[in-house]
Protein backbone atom coordinates (compact mmCIF):
# COMPACT_ATOMS: atom_id res chain seq x y z
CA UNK A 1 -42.01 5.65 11.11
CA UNK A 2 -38.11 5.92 12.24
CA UNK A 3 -36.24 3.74 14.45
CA UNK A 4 -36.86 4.82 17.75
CA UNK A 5 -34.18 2.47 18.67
CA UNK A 6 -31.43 4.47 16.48
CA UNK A 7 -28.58 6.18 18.34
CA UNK A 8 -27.14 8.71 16.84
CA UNK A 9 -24.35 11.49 18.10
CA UNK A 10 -24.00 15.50 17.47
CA UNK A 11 -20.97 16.40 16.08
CA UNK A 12 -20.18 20.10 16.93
CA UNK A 13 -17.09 22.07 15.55
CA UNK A 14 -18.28 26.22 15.35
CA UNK A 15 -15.43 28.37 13.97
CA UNK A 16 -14.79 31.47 15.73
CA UNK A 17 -16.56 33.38 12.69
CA UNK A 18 -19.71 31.44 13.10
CA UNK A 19 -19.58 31.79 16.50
CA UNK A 20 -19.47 35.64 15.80
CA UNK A 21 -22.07 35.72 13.47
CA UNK A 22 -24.28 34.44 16.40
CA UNK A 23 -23.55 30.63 15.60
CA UNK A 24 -22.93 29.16 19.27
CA UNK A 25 -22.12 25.80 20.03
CA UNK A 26 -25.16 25.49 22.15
CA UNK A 27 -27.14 26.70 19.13
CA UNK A 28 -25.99 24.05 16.81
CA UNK A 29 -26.49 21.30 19.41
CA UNK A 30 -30.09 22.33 20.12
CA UNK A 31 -30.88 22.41 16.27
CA UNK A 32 -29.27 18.93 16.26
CA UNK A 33 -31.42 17.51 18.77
CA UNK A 34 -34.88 18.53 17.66
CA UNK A 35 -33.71 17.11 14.39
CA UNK A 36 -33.28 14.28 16.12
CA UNK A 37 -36.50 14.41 18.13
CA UNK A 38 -38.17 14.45 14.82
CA UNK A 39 -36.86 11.41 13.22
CA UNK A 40 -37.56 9.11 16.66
CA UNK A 41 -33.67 8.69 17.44
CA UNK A 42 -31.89 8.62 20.51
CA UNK A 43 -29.10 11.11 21.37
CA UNK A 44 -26.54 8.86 22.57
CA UNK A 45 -23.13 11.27 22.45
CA UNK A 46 -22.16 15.35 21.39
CA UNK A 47 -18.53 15.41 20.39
CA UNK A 48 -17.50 19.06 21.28
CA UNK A 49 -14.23 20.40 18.83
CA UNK A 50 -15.54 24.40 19.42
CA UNK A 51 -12.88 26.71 17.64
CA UNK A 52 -10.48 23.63 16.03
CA UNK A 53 -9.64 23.75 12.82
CA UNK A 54 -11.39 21.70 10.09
CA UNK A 55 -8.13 20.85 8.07
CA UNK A 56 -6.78 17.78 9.98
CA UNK A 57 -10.13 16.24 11.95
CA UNK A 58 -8.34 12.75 12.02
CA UNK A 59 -6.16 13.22 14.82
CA UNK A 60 -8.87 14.94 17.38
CA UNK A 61 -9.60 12.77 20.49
CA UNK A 62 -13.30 13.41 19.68
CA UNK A 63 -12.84 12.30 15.93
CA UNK A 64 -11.46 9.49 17.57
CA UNK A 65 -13.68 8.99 20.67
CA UNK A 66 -16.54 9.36 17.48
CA UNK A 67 -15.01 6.52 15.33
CA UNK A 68 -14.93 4.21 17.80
CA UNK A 69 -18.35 4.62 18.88
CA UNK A 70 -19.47 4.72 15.22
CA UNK A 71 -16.83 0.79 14.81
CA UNK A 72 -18.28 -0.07 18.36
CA UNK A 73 -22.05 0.53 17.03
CA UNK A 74 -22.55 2.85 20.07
CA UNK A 75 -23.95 5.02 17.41
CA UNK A 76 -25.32 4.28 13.98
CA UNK A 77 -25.13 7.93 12.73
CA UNK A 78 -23.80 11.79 12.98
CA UNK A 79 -25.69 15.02 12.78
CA UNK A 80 -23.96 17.70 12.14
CA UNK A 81 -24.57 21.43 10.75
CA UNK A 82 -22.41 21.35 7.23
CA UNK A 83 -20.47 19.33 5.40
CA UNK A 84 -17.55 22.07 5.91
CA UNK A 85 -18.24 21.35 9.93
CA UNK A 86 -17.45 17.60 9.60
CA UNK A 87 -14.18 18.00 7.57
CA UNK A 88 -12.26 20.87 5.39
CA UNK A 89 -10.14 18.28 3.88
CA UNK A 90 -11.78 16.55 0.95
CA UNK A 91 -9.78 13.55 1.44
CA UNK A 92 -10.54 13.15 4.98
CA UNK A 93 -14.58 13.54 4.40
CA UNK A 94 -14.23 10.73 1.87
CA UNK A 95 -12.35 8.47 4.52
CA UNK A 96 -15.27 9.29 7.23
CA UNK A 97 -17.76 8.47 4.30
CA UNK A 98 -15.84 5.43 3.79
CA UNK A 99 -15.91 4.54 7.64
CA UNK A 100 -19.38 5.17 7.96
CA UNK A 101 -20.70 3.29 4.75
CA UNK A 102 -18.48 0.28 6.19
CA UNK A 103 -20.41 0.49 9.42
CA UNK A 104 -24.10 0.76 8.27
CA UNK A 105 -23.97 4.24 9.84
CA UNK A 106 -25.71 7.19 8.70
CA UNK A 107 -24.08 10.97 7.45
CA UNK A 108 -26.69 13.58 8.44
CA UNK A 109 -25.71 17.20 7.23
CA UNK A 110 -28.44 19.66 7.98
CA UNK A 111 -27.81 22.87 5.71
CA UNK A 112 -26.85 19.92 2.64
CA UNK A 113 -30.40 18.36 3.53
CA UNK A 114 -28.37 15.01 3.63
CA UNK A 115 -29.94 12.28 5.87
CA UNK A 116 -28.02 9.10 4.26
CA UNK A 117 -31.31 7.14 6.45
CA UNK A 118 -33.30 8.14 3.70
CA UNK A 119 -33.72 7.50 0.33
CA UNK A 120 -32.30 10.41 -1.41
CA UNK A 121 -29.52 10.91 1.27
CA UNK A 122 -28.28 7.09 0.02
CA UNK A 123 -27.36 8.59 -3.55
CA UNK A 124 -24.98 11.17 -1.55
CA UNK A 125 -22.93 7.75 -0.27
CA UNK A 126 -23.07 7.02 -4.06
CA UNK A 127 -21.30 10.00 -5.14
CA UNK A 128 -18.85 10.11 -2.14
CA UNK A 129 -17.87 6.36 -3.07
CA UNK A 130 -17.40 7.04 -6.44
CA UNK A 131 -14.97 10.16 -5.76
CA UNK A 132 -13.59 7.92 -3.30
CA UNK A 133 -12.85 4.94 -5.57
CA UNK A 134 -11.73 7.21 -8.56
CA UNK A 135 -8.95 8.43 -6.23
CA UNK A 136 -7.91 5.10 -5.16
CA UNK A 137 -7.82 3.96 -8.88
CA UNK A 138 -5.06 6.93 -9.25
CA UNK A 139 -3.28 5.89 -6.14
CA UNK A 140 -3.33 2.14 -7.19
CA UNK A 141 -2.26 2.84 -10.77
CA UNK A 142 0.78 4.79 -9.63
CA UNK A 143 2.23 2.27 -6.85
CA UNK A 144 1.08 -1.24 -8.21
CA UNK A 145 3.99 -1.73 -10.45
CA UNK A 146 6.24 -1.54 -7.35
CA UNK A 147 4.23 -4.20 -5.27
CA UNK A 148 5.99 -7.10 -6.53
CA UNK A 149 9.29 -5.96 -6.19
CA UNK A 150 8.98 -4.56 -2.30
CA UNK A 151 7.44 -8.45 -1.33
CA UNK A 152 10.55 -10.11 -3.20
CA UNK A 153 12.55 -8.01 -0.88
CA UNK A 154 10.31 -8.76 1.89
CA UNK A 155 9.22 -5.53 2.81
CA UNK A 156 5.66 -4.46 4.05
CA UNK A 157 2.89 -3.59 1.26
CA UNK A 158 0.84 -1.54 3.39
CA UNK A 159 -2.17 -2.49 5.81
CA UNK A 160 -1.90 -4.02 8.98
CA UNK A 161 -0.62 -7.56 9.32
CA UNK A 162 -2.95 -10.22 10.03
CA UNK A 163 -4.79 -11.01 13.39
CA UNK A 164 -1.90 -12.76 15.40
CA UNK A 165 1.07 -10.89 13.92
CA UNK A 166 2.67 -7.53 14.12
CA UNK A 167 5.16 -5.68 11.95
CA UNK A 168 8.69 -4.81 13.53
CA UNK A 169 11.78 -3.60 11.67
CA UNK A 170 10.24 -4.40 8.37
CA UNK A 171 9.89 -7.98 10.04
CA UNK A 172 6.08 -9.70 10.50
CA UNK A 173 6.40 -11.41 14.05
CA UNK A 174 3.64 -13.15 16.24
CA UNK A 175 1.97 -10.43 18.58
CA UNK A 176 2.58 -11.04 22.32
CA UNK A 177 -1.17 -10.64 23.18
CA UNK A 178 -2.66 -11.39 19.67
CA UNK A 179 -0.87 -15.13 19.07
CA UNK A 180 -2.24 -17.05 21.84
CA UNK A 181 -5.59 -16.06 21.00
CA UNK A 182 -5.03 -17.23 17.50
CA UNK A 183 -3.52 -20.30 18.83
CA UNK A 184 -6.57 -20.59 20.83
CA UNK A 185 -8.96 -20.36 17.61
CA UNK A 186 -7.27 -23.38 16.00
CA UNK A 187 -7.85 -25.53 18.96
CA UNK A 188 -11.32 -24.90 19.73
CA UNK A 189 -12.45 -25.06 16.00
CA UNK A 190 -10.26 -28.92 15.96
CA UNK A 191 -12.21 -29.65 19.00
CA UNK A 192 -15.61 -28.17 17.93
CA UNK A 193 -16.21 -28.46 14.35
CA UNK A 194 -18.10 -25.05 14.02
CA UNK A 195 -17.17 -21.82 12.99
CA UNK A 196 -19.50 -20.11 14.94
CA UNK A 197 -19.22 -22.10 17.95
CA UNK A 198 -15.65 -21.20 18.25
CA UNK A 199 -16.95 -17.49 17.56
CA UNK A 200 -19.47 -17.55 20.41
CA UNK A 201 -16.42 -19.41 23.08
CA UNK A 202 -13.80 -16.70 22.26
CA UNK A 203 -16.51 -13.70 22.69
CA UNK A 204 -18.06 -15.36 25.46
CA UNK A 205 -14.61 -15.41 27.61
CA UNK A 206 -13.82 -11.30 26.45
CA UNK A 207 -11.55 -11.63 23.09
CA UNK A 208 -12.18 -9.51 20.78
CA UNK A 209 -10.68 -9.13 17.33
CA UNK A 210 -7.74 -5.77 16.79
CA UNK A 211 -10.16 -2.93 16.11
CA UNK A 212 -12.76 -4.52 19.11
CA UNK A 213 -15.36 -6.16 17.35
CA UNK A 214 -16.41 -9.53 18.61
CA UNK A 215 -15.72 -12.54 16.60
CA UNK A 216 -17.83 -13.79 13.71
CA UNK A 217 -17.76 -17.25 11.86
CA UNK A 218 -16.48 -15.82 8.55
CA UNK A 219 -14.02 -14.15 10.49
CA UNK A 220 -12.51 -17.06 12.08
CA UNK A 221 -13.13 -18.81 8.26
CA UNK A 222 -10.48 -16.32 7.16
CA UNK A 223 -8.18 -16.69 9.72
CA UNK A 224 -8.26 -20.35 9.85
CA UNK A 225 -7.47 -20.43 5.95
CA UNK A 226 -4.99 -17.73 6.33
CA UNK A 227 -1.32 -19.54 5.64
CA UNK A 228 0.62 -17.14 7.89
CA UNK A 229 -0.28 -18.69 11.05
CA UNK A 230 1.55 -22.18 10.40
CA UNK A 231 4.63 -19.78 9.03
CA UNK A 232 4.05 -19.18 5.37
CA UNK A 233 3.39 -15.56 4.88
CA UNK A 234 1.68 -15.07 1.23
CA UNK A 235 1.93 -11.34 -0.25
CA UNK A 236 1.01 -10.30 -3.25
CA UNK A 237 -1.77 -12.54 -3.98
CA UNK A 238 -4.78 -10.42 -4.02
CA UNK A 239 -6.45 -7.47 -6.06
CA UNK A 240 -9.02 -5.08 -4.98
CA UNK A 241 -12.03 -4.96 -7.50
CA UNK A 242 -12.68 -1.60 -6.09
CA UNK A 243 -16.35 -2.18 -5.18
CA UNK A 244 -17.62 -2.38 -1.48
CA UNK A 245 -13.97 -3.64 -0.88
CA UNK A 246 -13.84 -7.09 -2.46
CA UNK A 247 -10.83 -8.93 -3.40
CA UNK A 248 -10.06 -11.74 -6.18
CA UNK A 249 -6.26 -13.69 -6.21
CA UNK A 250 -4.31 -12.88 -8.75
CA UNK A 251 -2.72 -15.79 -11.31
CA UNK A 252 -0.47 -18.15 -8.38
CA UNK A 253 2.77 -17.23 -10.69
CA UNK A 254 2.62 -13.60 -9.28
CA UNK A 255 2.40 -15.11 -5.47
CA UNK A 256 5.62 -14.32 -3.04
CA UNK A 257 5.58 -16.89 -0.12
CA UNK A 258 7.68 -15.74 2.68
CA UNK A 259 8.71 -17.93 5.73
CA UNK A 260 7.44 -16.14 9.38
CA UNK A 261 8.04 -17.50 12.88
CA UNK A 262 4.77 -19.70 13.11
CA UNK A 263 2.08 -19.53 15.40
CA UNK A 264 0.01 -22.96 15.16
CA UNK A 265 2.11 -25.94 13.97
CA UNK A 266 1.94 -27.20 10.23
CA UNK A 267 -0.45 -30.68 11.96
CA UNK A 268 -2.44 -28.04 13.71
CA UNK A 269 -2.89 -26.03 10.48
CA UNK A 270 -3.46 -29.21 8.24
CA UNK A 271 -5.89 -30.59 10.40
CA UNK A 272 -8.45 -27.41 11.06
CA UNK A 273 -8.30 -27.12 6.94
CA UNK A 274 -9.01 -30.61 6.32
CA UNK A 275 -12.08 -30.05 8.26
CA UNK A 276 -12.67 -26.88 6.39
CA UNK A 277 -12.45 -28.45 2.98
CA UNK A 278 -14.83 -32.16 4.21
CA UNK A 279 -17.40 -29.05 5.91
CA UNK A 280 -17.12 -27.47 2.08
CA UNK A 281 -17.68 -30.75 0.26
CA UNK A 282 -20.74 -31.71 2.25
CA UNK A 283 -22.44 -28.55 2.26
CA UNK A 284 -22.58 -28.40 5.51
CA UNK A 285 -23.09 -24.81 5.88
CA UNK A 286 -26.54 -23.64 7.13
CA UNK A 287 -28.65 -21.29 5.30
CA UNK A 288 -29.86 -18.42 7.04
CA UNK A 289 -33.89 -18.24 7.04
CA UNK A 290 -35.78 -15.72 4.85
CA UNK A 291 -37.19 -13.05 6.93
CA UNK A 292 -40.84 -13.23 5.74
CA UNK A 293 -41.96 -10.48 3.80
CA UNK A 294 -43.75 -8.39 6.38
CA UNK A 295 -42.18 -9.44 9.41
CA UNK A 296 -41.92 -6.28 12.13
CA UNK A 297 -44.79 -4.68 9.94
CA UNK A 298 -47.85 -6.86 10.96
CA UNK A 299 -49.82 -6.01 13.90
CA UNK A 300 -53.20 -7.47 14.90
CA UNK A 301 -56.29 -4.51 16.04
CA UNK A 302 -55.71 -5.58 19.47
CA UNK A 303 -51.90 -4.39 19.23
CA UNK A 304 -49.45 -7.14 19.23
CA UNK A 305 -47.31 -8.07 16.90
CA UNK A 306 -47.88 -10.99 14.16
CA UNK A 307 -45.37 -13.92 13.34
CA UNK A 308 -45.53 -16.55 10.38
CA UNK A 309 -44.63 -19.82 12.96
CA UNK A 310 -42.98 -22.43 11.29
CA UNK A 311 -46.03 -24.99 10.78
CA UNK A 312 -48.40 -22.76 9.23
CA UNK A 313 -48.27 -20.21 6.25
CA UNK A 314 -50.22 -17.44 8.21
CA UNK A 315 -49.57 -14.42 10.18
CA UNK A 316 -50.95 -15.31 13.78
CA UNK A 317 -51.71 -12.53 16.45
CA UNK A 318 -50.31 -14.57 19.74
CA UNK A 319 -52.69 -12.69 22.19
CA UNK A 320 -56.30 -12.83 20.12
CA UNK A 321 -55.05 -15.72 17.68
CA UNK A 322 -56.25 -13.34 14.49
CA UNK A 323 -54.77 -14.81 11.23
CA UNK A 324 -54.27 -13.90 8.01
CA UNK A 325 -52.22 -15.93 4.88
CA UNK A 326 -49.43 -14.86 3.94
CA UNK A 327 -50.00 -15.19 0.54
CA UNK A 328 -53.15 -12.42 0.70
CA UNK A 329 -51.19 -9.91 2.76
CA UNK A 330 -48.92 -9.62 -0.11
CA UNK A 331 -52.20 -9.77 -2.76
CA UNK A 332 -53.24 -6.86 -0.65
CA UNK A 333 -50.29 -4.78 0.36
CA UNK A 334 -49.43 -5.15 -4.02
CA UNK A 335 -52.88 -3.56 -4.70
CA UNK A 336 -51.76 -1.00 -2.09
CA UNK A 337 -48.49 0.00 -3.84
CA UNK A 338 -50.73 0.56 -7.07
CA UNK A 339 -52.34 2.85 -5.15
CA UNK A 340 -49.42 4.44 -4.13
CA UNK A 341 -47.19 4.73 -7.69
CA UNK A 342 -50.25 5.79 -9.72
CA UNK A 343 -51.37 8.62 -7.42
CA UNK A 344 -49.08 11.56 -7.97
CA UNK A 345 -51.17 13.80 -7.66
CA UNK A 346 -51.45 12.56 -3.99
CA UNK A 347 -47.77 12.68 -3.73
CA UNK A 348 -47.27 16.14 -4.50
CA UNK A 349 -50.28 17.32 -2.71
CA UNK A 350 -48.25 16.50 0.51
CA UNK A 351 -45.14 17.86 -0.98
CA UNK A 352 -46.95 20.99 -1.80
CA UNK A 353 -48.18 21.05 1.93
CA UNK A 354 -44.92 20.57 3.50
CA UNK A 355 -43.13 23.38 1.35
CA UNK A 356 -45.53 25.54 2.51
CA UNK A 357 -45.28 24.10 6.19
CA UNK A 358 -41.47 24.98 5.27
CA UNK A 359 -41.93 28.61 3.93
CA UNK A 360 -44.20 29.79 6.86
CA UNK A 361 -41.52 28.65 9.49
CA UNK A 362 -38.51 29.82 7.04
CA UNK A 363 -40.84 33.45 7.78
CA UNK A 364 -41.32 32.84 11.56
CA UNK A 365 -37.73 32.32 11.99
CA UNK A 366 -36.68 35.42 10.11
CA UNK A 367 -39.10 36.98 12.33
CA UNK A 368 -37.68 35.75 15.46
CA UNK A 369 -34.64 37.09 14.37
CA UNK A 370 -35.32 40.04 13.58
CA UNK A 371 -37.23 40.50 16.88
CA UNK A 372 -34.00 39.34 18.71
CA UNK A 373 -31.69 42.00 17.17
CA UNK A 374 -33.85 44.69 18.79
CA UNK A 375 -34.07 43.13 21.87
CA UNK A 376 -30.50 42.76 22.10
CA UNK A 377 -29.81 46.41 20.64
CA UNK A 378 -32.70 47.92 23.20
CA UNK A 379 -30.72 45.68 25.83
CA UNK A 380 -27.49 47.38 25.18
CA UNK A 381 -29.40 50.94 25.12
CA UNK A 382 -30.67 50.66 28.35
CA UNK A 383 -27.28 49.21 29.90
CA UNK A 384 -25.08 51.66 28.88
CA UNK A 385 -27.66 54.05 30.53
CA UNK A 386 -27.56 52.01 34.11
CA UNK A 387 -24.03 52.49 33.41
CA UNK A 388 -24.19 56.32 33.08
CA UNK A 389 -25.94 56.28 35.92
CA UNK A 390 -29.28 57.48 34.45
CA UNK A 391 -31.15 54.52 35.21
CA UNK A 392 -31.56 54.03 39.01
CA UNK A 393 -30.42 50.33 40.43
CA UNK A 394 -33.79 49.33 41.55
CA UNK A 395 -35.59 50.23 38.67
CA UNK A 396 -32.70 48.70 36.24
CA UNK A 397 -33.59 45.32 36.65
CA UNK A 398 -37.57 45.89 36.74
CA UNK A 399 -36.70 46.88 32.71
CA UNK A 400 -34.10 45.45 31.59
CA UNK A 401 -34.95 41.32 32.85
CA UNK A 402 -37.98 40.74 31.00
CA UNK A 403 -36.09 42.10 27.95
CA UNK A 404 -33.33 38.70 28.61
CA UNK A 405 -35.52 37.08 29.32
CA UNK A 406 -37.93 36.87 25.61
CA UNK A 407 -34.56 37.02 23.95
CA UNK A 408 -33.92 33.50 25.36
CA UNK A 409 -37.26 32.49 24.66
CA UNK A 410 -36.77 33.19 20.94
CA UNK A 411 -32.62 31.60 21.45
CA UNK A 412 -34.63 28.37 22.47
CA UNK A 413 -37.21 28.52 19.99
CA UNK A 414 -35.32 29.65 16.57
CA UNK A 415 -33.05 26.35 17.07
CA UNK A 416 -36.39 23.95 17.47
CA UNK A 417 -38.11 25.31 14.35
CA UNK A 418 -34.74 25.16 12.22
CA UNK A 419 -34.57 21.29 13.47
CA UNK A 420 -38.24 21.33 11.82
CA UNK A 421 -37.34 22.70 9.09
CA UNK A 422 -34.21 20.43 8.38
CA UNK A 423 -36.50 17.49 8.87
CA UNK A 424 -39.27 18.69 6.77
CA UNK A 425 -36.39 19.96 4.04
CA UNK A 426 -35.05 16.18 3.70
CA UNK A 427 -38.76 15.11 3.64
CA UNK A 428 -39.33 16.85 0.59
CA UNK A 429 -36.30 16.73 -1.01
CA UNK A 430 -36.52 12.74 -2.02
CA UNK A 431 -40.52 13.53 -4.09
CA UNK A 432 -38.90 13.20 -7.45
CA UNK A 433 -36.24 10.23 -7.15
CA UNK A 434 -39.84 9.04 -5.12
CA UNK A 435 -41.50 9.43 -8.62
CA UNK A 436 -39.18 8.16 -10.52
CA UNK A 437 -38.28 4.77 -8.23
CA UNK A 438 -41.81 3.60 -7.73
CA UNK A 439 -43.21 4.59 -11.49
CA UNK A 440 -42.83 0.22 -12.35
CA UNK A 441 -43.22 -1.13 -9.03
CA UNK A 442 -46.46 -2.50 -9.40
CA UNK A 443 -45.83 -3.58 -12.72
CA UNK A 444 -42.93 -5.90 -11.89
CA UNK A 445 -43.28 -6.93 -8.10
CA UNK A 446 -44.09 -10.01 -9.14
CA UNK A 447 -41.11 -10.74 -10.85
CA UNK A 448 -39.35 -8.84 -8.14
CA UNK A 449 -36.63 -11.50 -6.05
CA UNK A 450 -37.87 -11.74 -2.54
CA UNK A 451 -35.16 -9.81 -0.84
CA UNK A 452 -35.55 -6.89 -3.14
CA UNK A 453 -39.56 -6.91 -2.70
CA UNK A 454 -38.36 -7.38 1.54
CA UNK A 455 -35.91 -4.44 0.94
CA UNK A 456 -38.95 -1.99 -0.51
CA UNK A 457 -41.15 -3.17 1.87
CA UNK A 458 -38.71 -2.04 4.61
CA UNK A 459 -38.35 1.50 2.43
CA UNK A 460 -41.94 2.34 2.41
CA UNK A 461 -43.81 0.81 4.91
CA UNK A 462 -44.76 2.62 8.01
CA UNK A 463 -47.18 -0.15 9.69
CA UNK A 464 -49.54 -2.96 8.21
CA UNK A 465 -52.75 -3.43 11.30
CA UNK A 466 -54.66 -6.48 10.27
CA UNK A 467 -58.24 -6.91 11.58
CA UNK A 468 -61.00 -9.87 11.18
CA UNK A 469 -62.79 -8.00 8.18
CA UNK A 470 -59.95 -5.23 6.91
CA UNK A 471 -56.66 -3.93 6.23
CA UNK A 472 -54.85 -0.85 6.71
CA UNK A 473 -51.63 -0.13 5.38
CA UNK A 474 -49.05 3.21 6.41
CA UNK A 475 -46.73 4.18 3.87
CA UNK A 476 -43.98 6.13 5.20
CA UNK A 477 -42.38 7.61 2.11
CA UNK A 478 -43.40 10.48 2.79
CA UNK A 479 -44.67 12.61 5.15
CA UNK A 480 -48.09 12.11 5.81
CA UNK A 481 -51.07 14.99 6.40
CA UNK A 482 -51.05 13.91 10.35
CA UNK A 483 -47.59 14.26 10.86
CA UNK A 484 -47.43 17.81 9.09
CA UNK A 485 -50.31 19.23 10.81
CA UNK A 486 -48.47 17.99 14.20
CA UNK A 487 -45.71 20.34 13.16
CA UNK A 488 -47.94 23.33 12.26
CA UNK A 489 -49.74 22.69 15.73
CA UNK A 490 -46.80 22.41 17.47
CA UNK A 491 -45.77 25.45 15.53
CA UNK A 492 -48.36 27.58 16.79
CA UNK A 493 -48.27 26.62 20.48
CA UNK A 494 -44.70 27.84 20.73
CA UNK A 495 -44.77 30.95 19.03
């Protein structure tokens, strides 16, 4: 069951050839949204770049409009038709890829069958990070050994300068609008004692941070540790690791400390860390609660939803009071999952359905097509003879409208089966990593850590209803006989 709650926007760019093979704009957006339709997700934005080149996507006001929607979490993913439709430039897809992966957001490619939502789409982020990393590892080895010597001269290394500070002329200077909010951090975090406190005040009276996020705890952490602000400007002091961008310091002897104009004075500075390093010390630092293991999955037979409260080990049902222990549901849903890893036969059985399901639209599609290349050729026939005058005005349109107006039946319906098809496609396209994922499952769940077993829980689980006597639990891997004869029916009644 999909996120009905997930917004996602169409991303159309149509070259002039597609557009002449029949390929319009219109066509690619409605193929989009029944994909869409499919998976339960909201159509939140279409970014239109019709007949614009796919070298240089960066500097579009839509690629731009669709990055900041994508930072903003307006959106949490893209569908568009090809890869080749997103971006022509290799090293521009792997900087979208990069964006995206940064942002939880999802890639969704129709002709590629990529849905990076899904299981098998994931292991295309894989790939594109690798490519991505190996290219930074080239770029890296070629321009570190020059680092050192640019911050002894002072000069800037590349990236932007901390919150709070600006580059001009080679110089790193407070930012008019930036410093006072910085300023403004170290106060309230002397005053209140609590990262997140001081998070909630500055969000709460409309700062943001540079690329308009709203302020987090570990955010104001790092800028609260970060020497620059009290007017000592490290560079040179960290190292990427090259994996889901983390950073380690290098050995203190390779450190340059500059001197900046300061923001917060050196007391200010000294007295916010000293708090830091006592909060440290003590611990103080809540942990976040585990989510329970099914958590968003239960639901009592009468239809609400089931919470563990926080004096009792069992899932309660807040309308009928139904219960059930914790402990059992995961005895249960266990036995389930054995179920589910040693019945392949089961597996491909739906596989085998939904290829078929996939072949007889493939054929009703070429059909369609085929059909709409007469009409259109029987359209222009009888044109160019109302043209030639051998077709009377009154009897012109008696003839020639019905013709228009089947061909834009089929021009609505060819674009609704192909999003069926592209959903179906994906679908099927994750049965053997399925296989080959789930084959010890069973075996080791109990040694499994509970975030992992939370993690396939939230992979494979559809819905868990809970009555007095029994227990019935939806696996979503794949899709299921219900769903696929909902697409044949709704197959049928269209055509």
């Amino acid at each position: 069951m999909e996120r009905s709650d997930k917004s996602v926007g169409i991303w159309i760019r149509v070259s002039t050839e597609d557009q002449a093979r029949g390929e319009s704009p219109e066509h690619h957006e409605m193929r989009a949204r029944y994909y869409a339709e499919a998976k339960g997700w909201n159509v939140k934005e279409v970014y239109h770049l019709e007949g614009l080149s796919g070298k240089d996507v960066m500097d579009y006001p839509e690629t731009k409009r669709m990055l900041t929607d994508i930072r903003s979490g307006h959106i949490s993913g893209l569908i568009f038709s090809k890869l080749a439709r997103l971006a022509r430039n290799t090293r521009q897809l792997l900087d979208l890829a990069d964006i995206f992966r940064e942002h939880n957001a999802d890639l969704i490619s129709l002709q590629e069958s990529i849905d990076t939502s899904s299981a098998s789409g994931r292991l295309f982020y894989t790939v594109i990070a690798a490519m991505a990393q190996w290219e930074r590892e080239e770029t890296s080895d070629r321009v570190k050994a020059s680092v050192p010597v640019r911050a002894r001269l002072g000069k800037k290394l590349g990236g932007q300068a901390v919150f709070g500070y600006e580059w001009k002329d080679n110089e790193l200077i407070p930012n008019e609008k930036e410093a006072p909010v910085l300023k403004l951090l170290f106060e309230l975090f002397r005053e209140q004692h609590r990262k997140k406190t001081v998070a909630k005040i500055l969000n709460d009276r409309g700062y943001r941070t540079r690329n308009g996020s709203k302020f987090s705890d570990s955010t104001v952490t790092r800028l609260l540790m970060d020497s620059t602000s009290k007017g000592i400007h490290r560079m040179n002091y960290t190292k990427s690791l090259g994996e889901n961008r983390n950073w380690e310091l290098k050995p203190e002897g390779d450190w340059i400390m500059r001197p900046v104009p300061p923001v917060v004075s050196q007391e200010l500075w000294n007295a916010c860390n000293a708090i830091l390093t006592e909060q440290e010390k003590k611990n103080v630092k809540p942990t976040k609660k585990a989510v329970h293991l099914f958590t968003g999955f239960a639901y009592c037979h009468c239809g609400g939803k089931m919470f563990v409260p926080s004096n009792s080990p069992k899932y309660t049902c807040h309308i009928c009071r139904n219960k059930i222990d914790e402990a059992d549901l995961e005895t249960i849903f266990h036995e389930q999952l054995k179920a589910f890893v040693f019945s392949p036969e089961e597996m491909y059985k739906a596989f085998e359905q939904t290829d078929h399901t996939i072949r007889e639209k493939e054929e009703l599609i070429a059909s369609m097509e085929k059909e709409s290349k007469k009409l259109a050729i029987e359209m222009d026939k009888m044109m160019q003879l109302y043209i030639d005058g051998e077709i009377p005005k009154e009897g012109f349109g008696r003839r020639y409208n019905p013709l228009d107006e089947r061909k834009k039946q089929l021009e609505d319906q060819i674009p609704e089966l192909q999003g069926e098809i592209d959903f179906l496609r994906i679908q099927l396209l994750s049965k053997d990593e399925i296989l080959t994922e789930t084959k010890d499952l069973y075996s080791k769940w109990q040694d499994l850590e509970r975030e992992s077993k939370r993690t396939i829980i939230e992979t494979i689980t559809e819905k868990i209803i809970i009555n007095s006597d029994e227990i019935h639990i939806h696996l979503n891997y794949i899709p299921s006989p219900s769903k696929l004869m909902a697409f044949g029916q709704h197959n049928h009644m269209d055509s």
